[in-house]
Each structure stands twice: as structure tokens, then as C-alpha cells.
N, C-alpha and C. Protein backbone atom coordinates (compact mmCIF):
# COMPACT_ATOMS: atom_id res chain seq x y z
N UNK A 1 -2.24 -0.67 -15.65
CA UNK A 1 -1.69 0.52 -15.01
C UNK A 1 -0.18 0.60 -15.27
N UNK A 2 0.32 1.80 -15.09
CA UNK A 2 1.85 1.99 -15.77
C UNK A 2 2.57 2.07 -14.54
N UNK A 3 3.83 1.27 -14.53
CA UNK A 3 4.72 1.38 -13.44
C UNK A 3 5.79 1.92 -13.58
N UNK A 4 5.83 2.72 -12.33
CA UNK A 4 7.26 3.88 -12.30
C UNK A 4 8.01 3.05 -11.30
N UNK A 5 9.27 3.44 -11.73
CA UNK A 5 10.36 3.07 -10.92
C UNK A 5 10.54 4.14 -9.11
N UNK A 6 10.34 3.74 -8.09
CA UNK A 6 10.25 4.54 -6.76
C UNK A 6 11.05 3.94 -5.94
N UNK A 7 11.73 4.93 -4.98
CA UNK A 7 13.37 4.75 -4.09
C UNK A 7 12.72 4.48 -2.68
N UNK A 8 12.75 3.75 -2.19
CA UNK A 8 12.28 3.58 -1.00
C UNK A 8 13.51 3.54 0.17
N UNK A 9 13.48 3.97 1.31
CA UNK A 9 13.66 4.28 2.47
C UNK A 9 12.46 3.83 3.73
N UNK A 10 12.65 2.77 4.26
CA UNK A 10 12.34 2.36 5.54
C UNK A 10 12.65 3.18 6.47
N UNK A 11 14.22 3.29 6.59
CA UNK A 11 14.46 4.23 7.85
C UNK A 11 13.57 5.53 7.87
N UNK A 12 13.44 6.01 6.19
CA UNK A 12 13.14 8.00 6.00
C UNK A 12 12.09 7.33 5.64
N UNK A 13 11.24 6.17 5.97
CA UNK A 13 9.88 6.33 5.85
C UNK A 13 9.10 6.92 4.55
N UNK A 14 10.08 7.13 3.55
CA UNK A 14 9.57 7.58 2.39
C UNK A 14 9.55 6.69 1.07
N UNK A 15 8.96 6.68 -0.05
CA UNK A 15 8.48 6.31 -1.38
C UNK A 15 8.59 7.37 -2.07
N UNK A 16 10.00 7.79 -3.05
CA UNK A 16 9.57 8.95 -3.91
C UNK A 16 10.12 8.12 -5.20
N UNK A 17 9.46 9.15 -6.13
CA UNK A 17 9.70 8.58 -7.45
C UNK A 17 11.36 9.38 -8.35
N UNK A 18 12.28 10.74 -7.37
CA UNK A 18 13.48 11.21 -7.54
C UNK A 18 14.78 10.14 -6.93
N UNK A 19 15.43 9.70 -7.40
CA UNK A 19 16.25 9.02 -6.69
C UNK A 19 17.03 9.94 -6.23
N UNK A 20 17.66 10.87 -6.27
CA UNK A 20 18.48 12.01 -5.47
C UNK A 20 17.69 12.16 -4.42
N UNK A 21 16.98 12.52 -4.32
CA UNK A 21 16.14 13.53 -3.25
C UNK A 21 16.50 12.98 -1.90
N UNK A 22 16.60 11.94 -1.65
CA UNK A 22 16.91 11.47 -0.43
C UNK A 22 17.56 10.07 -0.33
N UNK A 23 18.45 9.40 0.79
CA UNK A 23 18.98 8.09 0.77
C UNK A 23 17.25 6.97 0.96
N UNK A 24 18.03 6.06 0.04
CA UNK A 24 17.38 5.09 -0.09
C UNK A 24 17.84 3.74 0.00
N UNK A 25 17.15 2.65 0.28
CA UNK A 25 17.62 1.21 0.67
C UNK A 25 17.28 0.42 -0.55
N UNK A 26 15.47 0.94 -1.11
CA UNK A 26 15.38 -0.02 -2.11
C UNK A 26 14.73 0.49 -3.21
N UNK A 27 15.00 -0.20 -4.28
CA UNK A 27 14.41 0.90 -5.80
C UNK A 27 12.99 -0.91 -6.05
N UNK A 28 11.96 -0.19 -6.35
CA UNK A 28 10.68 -0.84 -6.70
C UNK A 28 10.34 -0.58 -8.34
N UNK A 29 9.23 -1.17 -8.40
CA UNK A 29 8.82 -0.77 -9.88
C UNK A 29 7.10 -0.74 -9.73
N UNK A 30 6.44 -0.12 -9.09
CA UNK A 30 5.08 0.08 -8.81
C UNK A 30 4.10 0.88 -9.23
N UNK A 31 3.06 0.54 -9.42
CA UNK A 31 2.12 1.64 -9.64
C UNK A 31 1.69 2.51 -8.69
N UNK A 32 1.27 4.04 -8.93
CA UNK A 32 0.79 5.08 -7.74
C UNK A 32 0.14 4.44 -6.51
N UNK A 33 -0.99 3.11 -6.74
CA UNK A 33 -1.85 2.97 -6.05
C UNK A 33 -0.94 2.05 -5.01
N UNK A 34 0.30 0.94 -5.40
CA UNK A 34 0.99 0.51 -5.00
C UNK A 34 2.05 1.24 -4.56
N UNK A 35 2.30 1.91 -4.26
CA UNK A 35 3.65 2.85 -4.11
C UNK A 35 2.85 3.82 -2.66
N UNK A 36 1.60 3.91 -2.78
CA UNK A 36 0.68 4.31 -1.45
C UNK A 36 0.01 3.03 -0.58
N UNK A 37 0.31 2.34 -1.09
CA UNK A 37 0.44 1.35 0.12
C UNK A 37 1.54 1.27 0.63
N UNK A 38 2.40 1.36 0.11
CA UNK A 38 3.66 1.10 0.89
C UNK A 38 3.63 2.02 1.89
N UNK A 39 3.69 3.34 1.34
CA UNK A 39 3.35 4.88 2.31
C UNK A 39 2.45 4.01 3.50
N UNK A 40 1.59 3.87 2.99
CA UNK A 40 0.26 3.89 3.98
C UNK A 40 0.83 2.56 5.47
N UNK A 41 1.24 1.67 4.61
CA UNK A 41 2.11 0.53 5.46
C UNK A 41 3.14 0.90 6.90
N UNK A 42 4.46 1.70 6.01
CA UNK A 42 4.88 2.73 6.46
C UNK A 42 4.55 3.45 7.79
N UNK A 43 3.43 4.06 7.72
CA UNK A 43 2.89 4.93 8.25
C UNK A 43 2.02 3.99 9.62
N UNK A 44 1.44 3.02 9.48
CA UNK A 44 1.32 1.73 10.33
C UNK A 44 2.57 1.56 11.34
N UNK A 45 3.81 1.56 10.28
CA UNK A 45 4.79 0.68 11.14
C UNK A 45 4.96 2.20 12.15
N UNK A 46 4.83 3.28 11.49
CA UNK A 46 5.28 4.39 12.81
C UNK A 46 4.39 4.29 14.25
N UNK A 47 3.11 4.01 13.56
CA UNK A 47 2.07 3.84 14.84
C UNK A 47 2.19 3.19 15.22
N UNK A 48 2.73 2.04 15.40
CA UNK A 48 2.78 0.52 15.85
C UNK A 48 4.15 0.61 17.24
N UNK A 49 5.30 1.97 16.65
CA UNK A 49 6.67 1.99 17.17
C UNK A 49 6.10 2.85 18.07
N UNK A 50 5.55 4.03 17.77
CA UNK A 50 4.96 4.73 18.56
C UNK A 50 4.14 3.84 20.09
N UNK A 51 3.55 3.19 19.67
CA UNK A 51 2.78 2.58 20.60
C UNK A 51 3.92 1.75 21.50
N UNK A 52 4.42 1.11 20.88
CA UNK A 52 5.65 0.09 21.64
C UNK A 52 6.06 0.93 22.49
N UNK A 53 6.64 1.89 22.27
CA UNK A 53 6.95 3.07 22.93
C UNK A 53 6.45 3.54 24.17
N UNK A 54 5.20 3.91 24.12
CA UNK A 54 4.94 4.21 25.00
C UNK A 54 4.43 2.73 26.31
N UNK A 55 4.39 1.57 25.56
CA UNK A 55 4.50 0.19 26.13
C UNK A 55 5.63 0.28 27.50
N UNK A 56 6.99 1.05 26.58
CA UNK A 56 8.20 0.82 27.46
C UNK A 56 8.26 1.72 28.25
N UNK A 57 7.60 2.75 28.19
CA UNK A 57 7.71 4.38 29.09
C UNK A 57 6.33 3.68 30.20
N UNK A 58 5.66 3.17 29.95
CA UNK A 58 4.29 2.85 31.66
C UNK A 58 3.95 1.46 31.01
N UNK A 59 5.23 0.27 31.79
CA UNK A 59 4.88 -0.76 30.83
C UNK A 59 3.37 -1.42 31.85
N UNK A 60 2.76 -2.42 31.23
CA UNK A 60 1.46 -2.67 32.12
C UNK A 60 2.26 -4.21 32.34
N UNK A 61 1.91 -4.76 33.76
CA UNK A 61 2.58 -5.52 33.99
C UNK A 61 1.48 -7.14 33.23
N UNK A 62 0.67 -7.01 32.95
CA UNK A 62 -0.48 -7.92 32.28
C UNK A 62 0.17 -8.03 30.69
N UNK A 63 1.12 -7.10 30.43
CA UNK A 63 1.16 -7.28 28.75
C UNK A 63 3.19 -7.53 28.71
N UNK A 64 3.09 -8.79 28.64
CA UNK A 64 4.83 -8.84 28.21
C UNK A 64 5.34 -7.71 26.96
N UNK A 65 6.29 -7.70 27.18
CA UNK A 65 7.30 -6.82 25.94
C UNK A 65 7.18 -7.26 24.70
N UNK A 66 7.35 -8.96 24.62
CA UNK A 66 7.20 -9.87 23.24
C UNK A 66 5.55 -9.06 22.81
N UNK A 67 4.55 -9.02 23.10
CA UNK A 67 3.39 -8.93 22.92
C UNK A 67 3.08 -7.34 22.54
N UNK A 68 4.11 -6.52 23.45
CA UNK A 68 4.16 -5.17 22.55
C UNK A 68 4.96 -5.10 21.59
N UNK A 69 6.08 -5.52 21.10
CA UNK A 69 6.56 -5.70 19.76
C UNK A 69 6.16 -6.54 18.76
N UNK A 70 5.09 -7.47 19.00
CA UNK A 70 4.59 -8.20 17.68
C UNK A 70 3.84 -7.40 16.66
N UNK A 71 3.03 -6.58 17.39
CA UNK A 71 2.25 -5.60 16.44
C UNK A 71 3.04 -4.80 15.45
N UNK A 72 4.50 -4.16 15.83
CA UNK A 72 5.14 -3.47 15.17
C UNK A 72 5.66 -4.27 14.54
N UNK A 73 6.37 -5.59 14.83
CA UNK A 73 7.22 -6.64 13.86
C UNK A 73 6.28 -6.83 13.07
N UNK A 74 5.22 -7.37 12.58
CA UNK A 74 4.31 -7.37 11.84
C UNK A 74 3.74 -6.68 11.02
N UNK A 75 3.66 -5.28 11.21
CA UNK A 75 3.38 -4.23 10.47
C UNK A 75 5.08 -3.78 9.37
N UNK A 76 5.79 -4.26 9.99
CA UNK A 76 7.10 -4.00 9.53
C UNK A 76 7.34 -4.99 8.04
N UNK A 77 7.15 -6.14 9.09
CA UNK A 77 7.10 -7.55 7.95
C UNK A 77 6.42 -7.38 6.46
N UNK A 78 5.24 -6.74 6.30
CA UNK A 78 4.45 -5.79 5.70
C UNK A 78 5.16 -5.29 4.77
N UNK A 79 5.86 -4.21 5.50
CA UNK A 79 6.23 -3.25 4.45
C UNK A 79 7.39 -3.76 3.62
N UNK A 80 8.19 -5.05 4.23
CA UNK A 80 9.22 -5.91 3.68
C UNK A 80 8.92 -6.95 2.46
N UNK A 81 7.43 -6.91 2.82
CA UNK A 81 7.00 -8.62 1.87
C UNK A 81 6.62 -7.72 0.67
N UNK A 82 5.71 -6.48 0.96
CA UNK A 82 5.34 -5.53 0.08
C UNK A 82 6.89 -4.99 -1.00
N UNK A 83 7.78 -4.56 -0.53
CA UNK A 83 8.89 -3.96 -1.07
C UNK A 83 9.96 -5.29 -2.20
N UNK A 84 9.81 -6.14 -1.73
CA UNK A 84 9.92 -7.42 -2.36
C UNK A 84 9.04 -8.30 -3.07
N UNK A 85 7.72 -7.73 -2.99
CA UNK A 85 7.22 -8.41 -4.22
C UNK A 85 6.99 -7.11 -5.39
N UNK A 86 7.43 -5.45 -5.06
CA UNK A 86 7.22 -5.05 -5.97
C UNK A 86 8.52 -4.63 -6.34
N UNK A 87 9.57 -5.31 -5.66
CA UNK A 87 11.23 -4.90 -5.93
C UNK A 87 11.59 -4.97 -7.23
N UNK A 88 12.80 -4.22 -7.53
CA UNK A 88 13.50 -4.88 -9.02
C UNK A 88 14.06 -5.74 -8.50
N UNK A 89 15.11 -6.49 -10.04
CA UNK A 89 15.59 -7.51 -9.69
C UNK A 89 16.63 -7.56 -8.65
N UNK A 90 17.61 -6.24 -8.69
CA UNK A 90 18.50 -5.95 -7.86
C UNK A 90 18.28 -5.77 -6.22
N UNK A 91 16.42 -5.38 -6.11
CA UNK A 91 16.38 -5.48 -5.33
C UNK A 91 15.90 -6.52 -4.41
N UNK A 92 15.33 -7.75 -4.97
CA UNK A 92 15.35 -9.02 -4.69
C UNK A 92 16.51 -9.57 -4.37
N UNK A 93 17.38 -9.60 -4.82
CA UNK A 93 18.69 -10.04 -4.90
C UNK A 93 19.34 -9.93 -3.93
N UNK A 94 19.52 -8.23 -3.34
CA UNK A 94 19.85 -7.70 -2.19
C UNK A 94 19.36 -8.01 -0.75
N UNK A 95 18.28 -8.41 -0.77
CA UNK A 95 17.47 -9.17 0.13
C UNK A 95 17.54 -10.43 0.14
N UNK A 96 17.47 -10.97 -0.83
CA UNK A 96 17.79 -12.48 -0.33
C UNK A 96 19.39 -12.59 0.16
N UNK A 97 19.97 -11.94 -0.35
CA UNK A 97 21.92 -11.76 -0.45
C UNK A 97 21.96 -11.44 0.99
N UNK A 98 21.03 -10.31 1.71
CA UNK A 98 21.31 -9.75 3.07
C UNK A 98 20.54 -10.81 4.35
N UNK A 99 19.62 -11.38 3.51
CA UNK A 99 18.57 -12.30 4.74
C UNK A 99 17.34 -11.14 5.14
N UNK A 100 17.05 -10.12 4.53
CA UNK A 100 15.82 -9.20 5.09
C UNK A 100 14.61 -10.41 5.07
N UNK A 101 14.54 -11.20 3.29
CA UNK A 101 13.58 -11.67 3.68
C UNK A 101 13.39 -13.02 4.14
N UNK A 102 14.36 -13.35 4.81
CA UNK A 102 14.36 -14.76 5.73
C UNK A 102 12.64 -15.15 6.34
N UNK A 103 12.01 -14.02 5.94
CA UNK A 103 10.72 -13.89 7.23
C UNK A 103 9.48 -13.92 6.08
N UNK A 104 9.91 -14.28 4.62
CA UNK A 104 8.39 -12.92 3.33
C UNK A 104 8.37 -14.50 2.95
N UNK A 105 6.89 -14.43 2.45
CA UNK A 105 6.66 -15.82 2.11
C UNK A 105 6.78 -15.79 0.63
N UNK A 106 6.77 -16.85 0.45
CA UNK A 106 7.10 -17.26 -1.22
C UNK A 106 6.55 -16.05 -2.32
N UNK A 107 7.48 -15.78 -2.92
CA UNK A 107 7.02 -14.88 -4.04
C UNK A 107 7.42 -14.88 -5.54
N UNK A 108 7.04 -15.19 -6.69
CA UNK A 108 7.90 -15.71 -8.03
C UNK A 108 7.09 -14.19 -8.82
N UNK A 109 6.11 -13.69 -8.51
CA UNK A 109 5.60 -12.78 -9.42
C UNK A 109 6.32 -11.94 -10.29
């Protein structure tokens, strides 16, 4: 499969393949099917914040706070280990340089 170069944004939740079009954090090198996982990942971590969310608006006193943010830290972690194993080099670099992936398990691919 052929890999395009795609701008990713965590915060804007987006994967496009224009680097103008919008700010971005990290440039990848992925295929379509990979570049929709990330989306799809993404799109996890919103449901996950969403939910936390409403955790903190009627919290249940049976479920600690730690226990409503693991689901979202996790889904997050995701989209971090994902973005770094299909990063360029610059963007490996930037991550190990910043500590994002203090948390992504071993990756040489």
C-alpha cells in the first residue's frame, strides 16, 4: 500500500493529507487505512472526554475520578503510540525531545 504524508492535530482532532489547511502537532507517513485509524482513535478519545465529563457534572460516589479518567488516558495513549509508530523521523524526535512518549512502548519499525 502507498503512503502519504498526513498533518495531524490532537487538539483539532483531525488527520488531513493539506498541511495548510489547519494547525498541526504532527506530520505521519501512513496509509488511508492507517490514517483512519487514527481518525477513528481520535474519535474514541472524544467519547471517552465526553463521558469523563459528564463523570464530573453527577459524579457517582461508587466510581473515583482516577477510574473516570483511565478510560480517556488510555484511549489517548492510543492515539500517541499510533502517531509515533507511524511518525516521520522529525516526528519521533519531537516526542522523544518533548517526553509525549515517556508512556508508548518500544517501537524501532
Amino acid at each position: 500500500m502507498n503512503k502519504h504524508k498526513y498533518f495531524v492535530s490532537v487538539h483539532g482532532r483531525s488527520v488531513l493529507t493539506d498541511r495548510g489547511a489547519t494547525t498541526y502537532e504532527w506530520e505521519i507517513e501512513a496509509t488511508e487505512d492507517e490514517a483512519q485509524e487514527i481518525r477513528n482513535l481520535m474519535g474514541l478519545v472524544k467519547e471517552k472526554e465526553e463521558n469523563a465529563f459528564l463523570g464530573f457534572v453527577f459524579p457517582w460516589p461508587d466510581e473515583p475520578e482516577r477510574v473516570v479518567n483511565v478510560t480517556y488516558q488510555n484511549a489517548l495513549d492510543d492515539v500517541y503510540q499510533r502517531i509515533y509508530e507511524y511518525g516521520s523521523i522529525d516526528t519521533r524526535k519531537q516526542m522523544k525531545e518533548s517526553g509525549v512518549n515517556a508512556f508508548l512502548h518500544s517501537y524501532d519499525g
